[in-house]
Protein backbone atom coordinates (compact mmCIF):
# COMPACT_ATOMS: atom_id res chain seq x y z
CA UNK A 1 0.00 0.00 0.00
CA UNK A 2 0.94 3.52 -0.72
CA UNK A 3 -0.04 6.93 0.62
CA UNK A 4 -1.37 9.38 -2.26
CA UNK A 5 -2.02 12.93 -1.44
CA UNK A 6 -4.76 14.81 -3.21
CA UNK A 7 -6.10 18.30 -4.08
CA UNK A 8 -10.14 17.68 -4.76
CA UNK A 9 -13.44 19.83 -4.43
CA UNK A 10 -16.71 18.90 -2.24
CA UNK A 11 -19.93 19.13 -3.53
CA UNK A 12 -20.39 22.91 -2.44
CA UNK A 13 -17.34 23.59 -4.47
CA UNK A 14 -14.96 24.20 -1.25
CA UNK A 15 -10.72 22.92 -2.29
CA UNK A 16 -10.59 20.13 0.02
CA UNK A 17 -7.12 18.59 0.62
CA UNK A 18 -5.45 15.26 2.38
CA UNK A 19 -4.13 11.39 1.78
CA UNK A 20 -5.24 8.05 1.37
CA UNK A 21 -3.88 5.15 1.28
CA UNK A 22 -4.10 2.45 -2.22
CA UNK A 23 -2.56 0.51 -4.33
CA UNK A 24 -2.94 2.71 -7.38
CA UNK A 25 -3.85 6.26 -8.09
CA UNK A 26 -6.73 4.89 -9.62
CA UNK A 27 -7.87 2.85 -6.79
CA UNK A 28 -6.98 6.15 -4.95
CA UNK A 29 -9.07 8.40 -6.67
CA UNK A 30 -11.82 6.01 -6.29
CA UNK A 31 -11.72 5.93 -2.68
CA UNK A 32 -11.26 9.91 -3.18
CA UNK A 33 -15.06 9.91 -4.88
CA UNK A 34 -16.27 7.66 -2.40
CA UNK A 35 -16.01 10.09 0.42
CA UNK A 36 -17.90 12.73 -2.00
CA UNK A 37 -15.00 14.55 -3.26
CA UNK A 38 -14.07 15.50 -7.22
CA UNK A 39 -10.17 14.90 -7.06
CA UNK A 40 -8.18 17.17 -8.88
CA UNK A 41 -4.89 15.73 -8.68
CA UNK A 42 -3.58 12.88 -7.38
CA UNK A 43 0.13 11.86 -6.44
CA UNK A 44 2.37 9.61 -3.97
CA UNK A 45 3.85 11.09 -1.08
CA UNK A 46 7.19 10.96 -0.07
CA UNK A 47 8.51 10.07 3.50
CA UNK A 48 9.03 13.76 4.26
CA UNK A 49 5.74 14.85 2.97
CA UNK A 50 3.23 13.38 4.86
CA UNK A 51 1.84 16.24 6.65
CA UNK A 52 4.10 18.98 4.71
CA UNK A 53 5.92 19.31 1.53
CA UNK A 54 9.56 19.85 2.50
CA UNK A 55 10.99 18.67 -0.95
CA UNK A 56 13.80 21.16 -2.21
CA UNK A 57 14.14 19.79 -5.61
CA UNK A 58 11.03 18.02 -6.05
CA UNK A 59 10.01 15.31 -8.66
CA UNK A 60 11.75 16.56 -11.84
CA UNK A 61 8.81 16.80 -14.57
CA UNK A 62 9.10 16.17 -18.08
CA UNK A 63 9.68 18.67 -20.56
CA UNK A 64 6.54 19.89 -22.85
CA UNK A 65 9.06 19.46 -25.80
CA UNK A 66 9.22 15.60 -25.22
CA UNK A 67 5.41 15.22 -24.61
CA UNK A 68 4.65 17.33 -27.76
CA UNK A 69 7.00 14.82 -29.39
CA UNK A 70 5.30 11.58 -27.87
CA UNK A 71 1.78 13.26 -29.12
CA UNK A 72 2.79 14.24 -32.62
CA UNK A 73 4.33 10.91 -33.14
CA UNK A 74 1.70 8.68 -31.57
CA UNK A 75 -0.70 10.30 -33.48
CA UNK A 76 0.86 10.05 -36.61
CA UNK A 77 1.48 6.47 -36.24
CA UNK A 78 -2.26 5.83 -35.59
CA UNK A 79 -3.04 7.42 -37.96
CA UNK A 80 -1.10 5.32 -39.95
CA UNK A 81 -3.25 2.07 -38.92
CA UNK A 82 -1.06 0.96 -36.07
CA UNK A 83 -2.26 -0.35 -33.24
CA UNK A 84 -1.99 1.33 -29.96
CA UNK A 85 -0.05 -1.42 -28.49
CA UNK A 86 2.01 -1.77 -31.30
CA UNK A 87 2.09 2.27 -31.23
CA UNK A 88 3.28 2.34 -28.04
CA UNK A 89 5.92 -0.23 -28.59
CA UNK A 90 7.57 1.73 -31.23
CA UNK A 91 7.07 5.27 -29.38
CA UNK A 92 8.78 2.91 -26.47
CA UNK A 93 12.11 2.18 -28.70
CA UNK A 94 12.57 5.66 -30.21
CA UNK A 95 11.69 7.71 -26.43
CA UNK A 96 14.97 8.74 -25.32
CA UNK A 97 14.05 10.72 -22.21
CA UNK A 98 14.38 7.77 -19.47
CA UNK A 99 11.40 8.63 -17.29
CA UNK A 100 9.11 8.69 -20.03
CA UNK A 101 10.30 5.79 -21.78
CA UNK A 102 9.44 3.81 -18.71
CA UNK A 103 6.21 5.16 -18.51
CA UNK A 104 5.31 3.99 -22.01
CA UNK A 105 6.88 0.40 -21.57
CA UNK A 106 3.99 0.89 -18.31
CA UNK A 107 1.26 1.77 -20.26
CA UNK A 108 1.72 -0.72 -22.51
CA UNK A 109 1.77 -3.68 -19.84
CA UNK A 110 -1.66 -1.72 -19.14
CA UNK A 111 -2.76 -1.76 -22.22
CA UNK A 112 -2.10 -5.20 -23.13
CA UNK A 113 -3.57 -6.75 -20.30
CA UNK A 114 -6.69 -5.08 -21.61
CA UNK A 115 -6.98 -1.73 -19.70
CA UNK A 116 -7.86 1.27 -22.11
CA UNK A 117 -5.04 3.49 -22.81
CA UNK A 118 -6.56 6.63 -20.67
CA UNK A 119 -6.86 4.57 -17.41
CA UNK A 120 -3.21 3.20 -18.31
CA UNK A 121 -1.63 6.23 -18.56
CA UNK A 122 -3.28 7.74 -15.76
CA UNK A 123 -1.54 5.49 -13.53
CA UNK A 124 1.72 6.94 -14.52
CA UNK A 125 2.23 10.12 -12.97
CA UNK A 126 4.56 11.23 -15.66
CA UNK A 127 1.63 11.87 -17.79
CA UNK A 128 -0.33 14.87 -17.27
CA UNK A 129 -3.79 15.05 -16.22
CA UNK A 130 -4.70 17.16 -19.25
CA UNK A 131 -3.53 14.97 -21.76
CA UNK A 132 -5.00 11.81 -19.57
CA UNK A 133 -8.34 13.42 -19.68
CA UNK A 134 -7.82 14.36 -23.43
CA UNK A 135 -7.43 10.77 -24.68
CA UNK A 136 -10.11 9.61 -22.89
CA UNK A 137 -12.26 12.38 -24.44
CA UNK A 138 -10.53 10.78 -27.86
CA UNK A 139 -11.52 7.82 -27.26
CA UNK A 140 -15.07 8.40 -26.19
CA UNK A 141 -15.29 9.92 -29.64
CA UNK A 142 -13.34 7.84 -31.60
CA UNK A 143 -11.32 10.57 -32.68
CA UNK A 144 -7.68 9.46 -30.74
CA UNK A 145 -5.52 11.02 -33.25
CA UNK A 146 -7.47 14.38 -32.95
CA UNK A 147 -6.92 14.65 -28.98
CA UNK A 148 -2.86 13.91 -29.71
CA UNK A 149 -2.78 16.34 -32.47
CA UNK A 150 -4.10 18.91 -30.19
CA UNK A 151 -2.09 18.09 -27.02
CA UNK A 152 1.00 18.32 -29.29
CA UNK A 153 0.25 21.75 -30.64
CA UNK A 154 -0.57 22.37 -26.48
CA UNK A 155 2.60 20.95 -25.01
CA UNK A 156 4.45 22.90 -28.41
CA UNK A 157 2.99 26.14 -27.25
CA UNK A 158 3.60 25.61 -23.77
CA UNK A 159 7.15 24.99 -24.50
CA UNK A 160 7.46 28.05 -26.26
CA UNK A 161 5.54 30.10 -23.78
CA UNK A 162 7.86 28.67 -20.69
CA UNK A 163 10.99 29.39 -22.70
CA UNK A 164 10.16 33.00 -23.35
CA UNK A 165 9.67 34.17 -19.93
CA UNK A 166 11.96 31.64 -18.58
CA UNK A 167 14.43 34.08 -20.89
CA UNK A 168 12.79 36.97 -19.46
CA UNK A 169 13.45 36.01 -15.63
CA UNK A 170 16.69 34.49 -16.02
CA UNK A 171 18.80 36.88 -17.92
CA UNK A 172 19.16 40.37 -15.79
CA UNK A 173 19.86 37.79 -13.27
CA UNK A 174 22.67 36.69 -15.08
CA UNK A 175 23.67 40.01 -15.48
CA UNK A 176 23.15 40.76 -11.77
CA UNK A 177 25.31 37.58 -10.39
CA UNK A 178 27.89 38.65 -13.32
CA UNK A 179 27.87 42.52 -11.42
CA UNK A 180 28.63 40.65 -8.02
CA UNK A 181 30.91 38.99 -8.74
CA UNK A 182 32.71 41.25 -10.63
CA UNK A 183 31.98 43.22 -7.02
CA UNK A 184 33.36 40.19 -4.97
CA UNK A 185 37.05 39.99 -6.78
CA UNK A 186 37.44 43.15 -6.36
CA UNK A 187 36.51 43.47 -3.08
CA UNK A 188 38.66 39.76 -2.22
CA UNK A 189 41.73 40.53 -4.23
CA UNK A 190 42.04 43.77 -5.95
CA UNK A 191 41.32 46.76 -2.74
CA UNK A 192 43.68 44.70 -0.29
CA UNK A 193 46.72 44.89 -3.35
CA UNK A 194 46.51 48.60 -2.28
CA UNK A 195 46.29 48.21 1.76
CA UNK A 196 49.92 48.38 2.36
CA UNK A 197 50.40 51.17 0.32
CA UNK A 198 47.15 53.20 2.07
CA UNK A 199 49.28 52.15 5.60
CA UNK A 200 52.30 54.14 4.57
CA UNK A 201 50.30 56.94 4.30
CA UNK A 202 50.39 59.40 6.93
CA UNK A 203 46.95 61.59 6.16
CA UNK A 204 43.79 60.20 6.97
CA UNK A 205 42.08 58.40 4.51
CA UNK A 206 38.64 59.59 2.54
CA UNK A 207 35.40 58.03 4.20
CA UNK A 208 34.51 56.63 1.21
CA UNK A 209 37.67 54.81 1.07
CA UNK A 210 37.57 53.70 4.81
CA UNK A 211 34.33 52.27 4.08
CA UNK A 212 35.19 50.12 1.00
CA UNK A 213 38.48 49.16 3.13
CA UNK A 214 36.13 47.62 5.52
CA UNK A 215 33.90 45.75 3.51
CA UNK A 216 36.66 44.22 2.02
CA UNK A 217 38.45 43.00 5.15
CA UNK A 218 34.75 42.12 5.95
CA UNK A 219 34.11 39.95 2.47
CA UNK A 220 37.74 38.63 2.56
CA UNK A 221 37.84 37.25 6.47
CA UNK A 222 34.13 36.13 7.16
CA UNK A 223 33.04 35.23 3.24
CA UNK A 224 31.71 31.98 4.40
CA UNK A 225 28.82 33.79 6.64
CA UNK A 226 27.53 35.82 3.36
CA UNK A 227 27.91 32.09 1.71
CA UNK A 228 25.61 30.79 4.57
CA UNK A 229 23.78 33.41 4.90
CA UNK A 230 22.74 33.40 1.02
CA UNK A 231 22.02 29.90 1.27
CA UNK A 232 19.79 30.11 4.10
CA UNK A 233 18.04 32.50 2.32
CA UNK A 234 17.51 30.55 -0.81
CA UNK A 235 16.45 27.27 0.75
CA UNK A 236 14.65 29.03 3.51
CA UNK A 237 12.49 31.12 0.52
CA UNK A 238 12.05 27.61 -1.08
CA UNK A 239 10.70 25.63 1.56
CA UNK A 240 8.45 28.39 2.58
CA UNK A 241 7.50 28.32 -0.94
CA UNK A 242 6.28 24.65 -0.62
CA UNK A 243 3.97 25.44 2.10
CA UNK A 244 0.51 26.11 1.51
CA UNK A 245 0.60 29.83 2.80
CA UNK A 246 4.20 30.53 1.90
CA UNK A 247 3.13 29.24 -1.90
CA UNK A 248 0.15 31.40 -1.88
CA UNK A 249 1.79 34.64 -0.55
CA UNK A 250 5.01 34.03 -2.60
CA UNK A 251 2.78 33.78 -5.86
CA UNK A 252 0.98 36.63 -5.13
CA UNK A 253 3.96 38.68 -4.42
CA UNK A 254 5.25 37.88 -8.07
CA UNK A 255 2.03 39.27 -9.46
CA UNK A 256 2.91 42.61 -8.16
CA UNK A 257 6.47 43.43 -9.07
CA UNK A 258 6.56 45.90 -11.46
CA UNK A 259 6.91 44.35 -15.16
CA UNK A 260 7.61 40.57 -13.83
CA UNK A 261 4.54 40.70 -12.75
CA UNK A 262 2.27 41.75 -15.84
CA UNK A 263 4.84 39.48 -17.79
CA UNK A 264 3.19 36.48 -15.16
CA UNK A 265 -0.31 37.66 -15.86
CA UNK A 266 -0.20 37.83 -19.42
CA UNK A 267 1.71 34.08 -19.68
CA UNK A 268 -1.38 33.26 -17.40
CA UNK A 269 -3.78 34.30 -19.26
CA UNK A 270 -2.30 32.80 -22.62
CA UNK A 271 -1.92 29.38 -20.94
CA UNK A 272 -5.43 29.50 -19.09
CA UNK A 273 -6.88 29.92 -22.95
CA UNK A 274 -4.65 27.89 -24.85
CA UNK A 275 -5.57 24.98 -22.29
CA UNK A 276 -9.39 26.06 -22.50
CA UNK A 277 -9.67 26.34 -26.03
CA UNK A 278 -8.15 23.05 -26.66
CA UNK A 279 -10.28 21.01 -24.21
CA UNK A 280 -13.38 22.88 -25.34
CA UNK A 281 -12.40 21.96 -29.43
CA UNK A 282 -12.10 18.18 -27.79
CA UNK A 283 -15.97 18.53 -27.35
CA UNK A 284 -14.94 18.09 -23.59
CA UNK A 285 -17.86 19.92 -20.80
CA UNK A 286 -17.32 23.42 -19.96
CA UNK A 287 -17.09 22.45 -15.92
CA UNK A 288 -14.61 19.79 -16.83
CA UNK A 289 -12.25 22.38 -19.18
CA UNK A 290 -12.11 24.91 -16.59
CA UNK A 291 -11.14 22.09 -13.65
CA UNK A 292 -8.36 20.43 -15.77
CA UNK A 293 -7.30 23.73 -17.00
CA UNK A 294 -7.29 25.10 -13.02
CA UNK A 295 -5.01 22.37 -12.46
CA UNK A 296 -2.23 23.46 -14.96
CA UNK A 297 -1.79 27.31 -13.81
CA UNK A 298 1.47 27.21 -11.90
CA UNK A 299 0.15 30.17 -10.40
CA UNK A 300 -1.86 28.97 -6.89
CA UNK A 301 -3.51 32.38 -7.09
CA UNK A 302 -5.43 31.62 -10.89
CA UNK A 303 -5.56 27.92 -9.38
CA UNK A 304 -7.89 29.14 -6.91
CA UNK A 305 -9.84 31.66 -8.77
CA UNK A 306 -10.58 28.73 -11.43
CA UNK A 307 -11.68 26.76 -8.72
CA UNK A 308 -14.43 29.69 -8.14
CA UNK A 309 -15.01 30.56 -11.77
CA UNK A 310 -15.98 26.19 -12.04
CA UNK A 311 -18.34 26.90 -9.10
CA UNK A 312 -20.53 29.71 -10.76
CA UNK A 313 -20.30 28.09 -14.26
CA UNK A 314 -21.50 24.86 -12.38
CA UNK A 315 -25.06 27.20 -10.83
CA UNK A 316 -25.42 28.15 -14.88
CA UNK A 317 -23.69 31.79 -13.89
CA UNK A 318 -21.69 33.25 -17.37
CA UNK A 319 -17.74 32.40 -17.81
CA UNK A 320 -17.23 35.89 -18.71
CA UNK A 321 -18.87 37.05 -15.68
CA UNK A 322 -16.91 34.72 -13.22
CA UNK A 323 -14.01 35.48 -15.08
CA UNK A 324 -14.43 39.12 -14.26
CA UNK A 325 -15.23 39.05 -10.69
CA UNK A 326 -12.04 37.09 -9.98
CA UNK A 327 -10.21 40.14 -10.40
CA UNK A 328 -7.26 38.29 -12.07
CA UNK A 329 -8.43 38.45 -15.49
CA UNK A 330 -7.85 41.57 -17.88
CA UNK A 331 -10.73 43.12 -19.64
CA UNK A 332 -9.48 41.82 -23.04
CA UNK A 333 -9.95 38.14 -21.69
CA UNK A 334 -13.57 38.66 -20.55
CA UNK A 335 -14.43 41.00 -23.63
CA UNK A 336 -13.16 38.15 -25.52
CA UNK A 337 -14.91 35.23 -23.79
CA UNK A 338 -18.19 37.33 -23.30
CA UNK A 339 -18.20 37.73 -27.41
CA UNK A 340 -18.09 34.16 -27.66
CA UNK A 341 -20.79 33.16 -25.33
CA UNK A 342 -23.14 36.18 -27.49
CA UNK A 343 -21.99 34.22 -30.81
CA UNK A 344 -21.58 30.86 -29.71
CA UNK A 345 -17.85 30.17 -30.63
CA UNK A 346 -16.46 30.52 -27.17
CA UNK A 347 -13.26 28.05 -28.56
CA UNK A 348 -12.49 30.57 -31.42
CA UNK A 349 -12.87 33.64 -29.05
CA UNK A 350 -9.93 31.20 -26.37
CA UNK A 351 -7.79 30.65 -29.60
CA UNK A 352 -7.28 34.15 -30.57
CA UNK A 353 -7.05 35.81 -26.82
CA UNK A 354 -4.00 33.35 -26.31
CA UNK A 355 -2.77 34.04 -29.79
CA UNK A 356 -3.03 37.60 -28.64
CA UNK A 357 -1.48 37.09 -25.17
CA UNK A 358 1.41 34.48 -26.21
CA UNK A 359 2.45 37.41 -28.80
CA UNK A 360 2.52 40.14 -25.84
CA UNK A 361 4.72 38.07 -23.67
CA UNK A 362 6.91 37.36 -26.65
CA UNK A 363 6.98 41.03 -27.16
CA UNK A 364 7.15 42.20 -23.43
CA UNK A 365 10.26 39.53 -23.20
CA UNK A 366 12.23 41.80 -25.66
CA UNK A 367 11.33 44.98 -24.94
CA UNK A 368 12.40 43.72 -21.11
CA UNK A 369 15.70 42.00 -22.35
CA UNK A 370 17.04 45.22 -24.10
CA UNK A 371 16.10 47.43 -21.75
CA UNK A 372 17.59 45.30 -18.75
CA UNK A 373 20.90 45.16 -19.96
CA UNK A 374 21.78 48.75 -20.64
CA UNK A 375 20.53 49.24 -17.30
CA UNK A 376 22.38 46.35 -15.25
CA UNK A 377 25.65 47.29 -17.35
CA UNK A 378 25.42 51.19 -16.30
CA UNK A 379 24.67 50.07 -12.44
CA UNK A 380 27.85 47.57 -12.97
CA UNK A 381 29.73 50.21 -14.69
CA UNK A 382 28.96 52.85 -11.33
CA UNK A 383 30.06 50.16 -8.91
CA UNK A 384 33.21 49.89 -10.58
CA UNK A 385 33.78 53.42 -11.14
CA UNK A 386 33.17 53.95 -7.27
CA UNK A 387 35.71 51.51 -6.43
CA UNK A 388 38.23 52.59 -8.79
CA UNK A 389 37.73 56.19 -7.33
CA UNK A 390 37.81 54.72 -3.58
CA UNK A 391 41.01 53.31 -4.60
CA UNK A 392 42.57 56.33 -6.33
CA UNK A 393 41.02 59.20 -3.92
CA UNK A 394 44.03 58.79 -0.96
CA UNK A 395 46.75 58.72 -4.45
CA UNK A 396 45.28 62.08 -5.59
CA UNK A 397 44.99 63.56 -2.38
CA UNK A 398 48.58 62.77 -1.69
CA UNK A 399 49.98 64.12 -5.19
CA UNK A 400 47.44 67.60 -4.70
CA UNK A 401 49.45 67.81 -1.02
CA UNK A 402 52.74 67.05 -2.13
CA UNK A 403 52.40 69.60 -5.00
CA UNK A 404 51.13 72.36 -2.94
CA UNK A 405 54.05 71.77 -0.40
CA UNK A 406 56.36 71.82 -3.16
C-alpha cells in the first residue's frame, strides 16, 4: 500500500485537501469519490511529505518538448493504422528521455492486459492530467488522433511560452550575479593589493575609502557567513514556498512586481486559454475544461480563482462574468470570452485571446531583455567606477598635497 495525497473539491465547491492510502492512483481516486469529493490531482507522497511538503528539488517533470513529441508521433502512427499497443511499442524504442520511456513500456503492460489506454496512462504520474483526460475524451469519440494532435500543438505552445519568460526572468539575473561577482574579486583581491600602500600613508584616509576598506576586510575574512547566509536564504524562501501559505503569498507577491509581474499575468492568461480552447475543441464539458485547465496554472492564485469561476459556471452563472469578478483576469480576456458566449464560438474567441497574449509576452520579453541590460551594465559600470575612485582618492589627495608643499 501507498499513501497518495490529493487536491479535490466537495460538492459545495470548497478545495478540500489530504491522503489516502491504495494501491494505485486509480484505486486512490476512487476511494477519493467515495467520500464525495471531485479529485483534482492525485500523487504519492514521499517520506518527508506526509503532513508537509519539504521537498527542495522536487520530482523533476518532463519537458513539454518531449510530450509534444510523444503526441505528434503517436498520433501520426495511428493514424497510420497501427495499433496502440504496437504504437506504443515503437514510441517505447525511439523515447529517449528515461522517465518517459518507462512510462510507455507501463502503459503498454496496461494496455495489453486489456486496460484502455486513458486509465493506463493515468496510472503513470509522468503523464499529465490534461492529456489523460484528453485521450479519454478521444476515445469516447473515436477521434484518438485528434486529442494527440491537439495536445501536441498544447505541449508545443507551452514549450514556447515557458521558454520566453523563462528568458525573461533568467537573464538580468545573469547580469546581476555577473555585477557581483565582478563586485566580490574586487573586493577579495584587488582593494587589499593597495592596503599596504594606504598604511604608509600618513593623512587620513577619505570616508569613502575607509568604508570600502572595511567591507573588504569584511568579504575577505568572514566570506563563508555571506555564503551561509545566502544559502539560508535561498532554501529558507524555497521551503516556505512549498507550504501552503508561503506558496500562496510568494505567488501573489510575483504578481505585483513591477513588469515581472504583468509578464506572469499575461503568460497566465495565454496558458489559461490555450488549455481552455483546446479542451473545449475536444468537445470536452465546460465544468470539466475549466477544472483540468485550473489544475495546470502554476500560479496557486489563478488555481484558486478557477476553482471559483468552475463553481458559478456549475449554478449556470456566465464564464465571462466569473471570469471578471475574480479580479485576475484583464478586460481583453472577458471581452473576448463574453463575445463568444453572445456568438456561440467561445473556442475561437480562447484561440485568438492566447494568440493575442502568447504574442505580448513574446513582445514584453524583448522589450524587457534590451532594456535590462543597458541598465544592469550602467549600475555595474557605477560600482566599478566607485571603487576605482575609492582606490585612487588617498593617491590624488597625496599628489594635490605634495604639489602644494612643493
Amino acid at each position: 500500500m501507498e499513501t497518495f495525497s490529493y487536491k479535490a473539491v466537495d460538492a459545495s465547491g470548497k478545495d478540500v485537501k489530504g491522503a489516502v492510502e491504495a494501491e494505485s492512483k486509480d484505486e486512490a481516486a476512487r476511494k477519493i469519490k467515495e467520500q464525495g469529493f471531485t479529485p483534482i490531482s492525485i500523487g504519492k507522497q514521499g517520506a518527508l511529505d506526509k503532513d508537509v511538503n519539504l521537498s527542495f528539488f522536487g520530482p523533476k517533470k518532463i519537458p513539454a518538448r518531449d510530450m509534444s513529441v510523444f503526441c505528434r508521433q503517436f498520433a501520426s502512427i495511428l493514424k497510420a493504422g497501427v495499433s496502440v499497443i504496437n504504437a506504443l511499442e515503437m514510441l517505447g524504442e525511439q523515447t529517449e528521455n528515461k522517465r518517459l520511456k518507462e512510462a510507455i513500456e507501463r502503459t503498454q503492460s496496461s494496455v495489453e492486459k486489456g486496460e484502455n489506454l486513458s486509465d493506463s496512462m493515468r496510472e503513470n504520474e509522468e503523464f499529465p492530467s490534461i492529456l489523460v483526460d484528453m485521450i479519454k475524451a478521444g476515445e469516447a469519440s473515436g477521434s484518438l488522433e485528434n486529442s494527440l494532435t491537439r495536445m501536441a500543438i498544447q505541449f508545443e505552445k507551452d514549450a514556447k511560452l515557458k521558454g520566453v519568460v523563462k528568458k525573461a526572468m533568467m537573464y538580468p539575473i545573469v547580469l546581476i550575479f555577473v555585477m557581483i561577482g565582478v563586485i566580490v574579486v574586487m573586493l577579495t583581491f584587488v582593494i587589499p593589493s593597495f592596503m599596504t600602500m594606504f598604511e604608509d600613508l600618513d593623512s587620513e584616509l577619505p570616508i569613502t575609502t575607509r568604508m570600502i576598506l572595511a567591507m573588504s576586510d569584511s568579504v575577505k575574512g568572514y566570506w563563508y557567513v555571506y555564503l551561509i547566509v545566502v544559502i539560508g536564504i535561498v532554501v529558507g524562501v524555497k521551503l516556505y514556498g512549498n507550504t501552503e501559505n508561503g506558496r500562496h503569498n510568494l505567488d501573489k507577491l510575483k504578481l505585483k512586481i513591477p513588469v515581472f509581474g504583468l509578464l506572469q499575468t499575461k503568460s497566465a492568461c495565454a496558458s489559461f486559454a490555450r488549455t481552455m480552447s483546446t479542451l473545449l475543441q475536444a468537445g470536452m464539458p465546460m465544468i470539466d475544461a475549466i477544472e483540468i485547465s485550473a489544475s495546470t496554472m502554476k500560479n496557486v492564485l489563478y488555481y484558486d480563482a478557477l476553482e471559483k469561476v468552475k463553481s458559478g459556471v456549475s449554478l449556470g452563472l456566465p464564464l465571462s462574468n466569473q471570469l471578471r469578478t475574480s479580479g485576475l483576469f484583464p478586460p481583453m480576456v472577458v471581452h473576448m470570452v463574453g463575445i463568444g458566449e453572445e456568438t456561440g464560438n467561445v473556442e475561437e474567441m480562447l484561440t485568438n485571446s492566447a494568440v493575442y497574449y502568447e504574442e505580448e509576452v513574446e513582445v514584453q520579453t524583448q522589450t524587457l531583455t534590451s532594456l535590462m541590460e543597458p541598465i544592469i551594465i550602467i549600475l555595474m559600470a557605477l560600482v566599478v567606477v566607485m571603487l576605482i575612485l575609492a582606490i585612487y582618492q588617498p593617491m590624488i589627495q597625496l599628489y594635490n598635497t605634495l604639489g602644494a608643499q612643493g
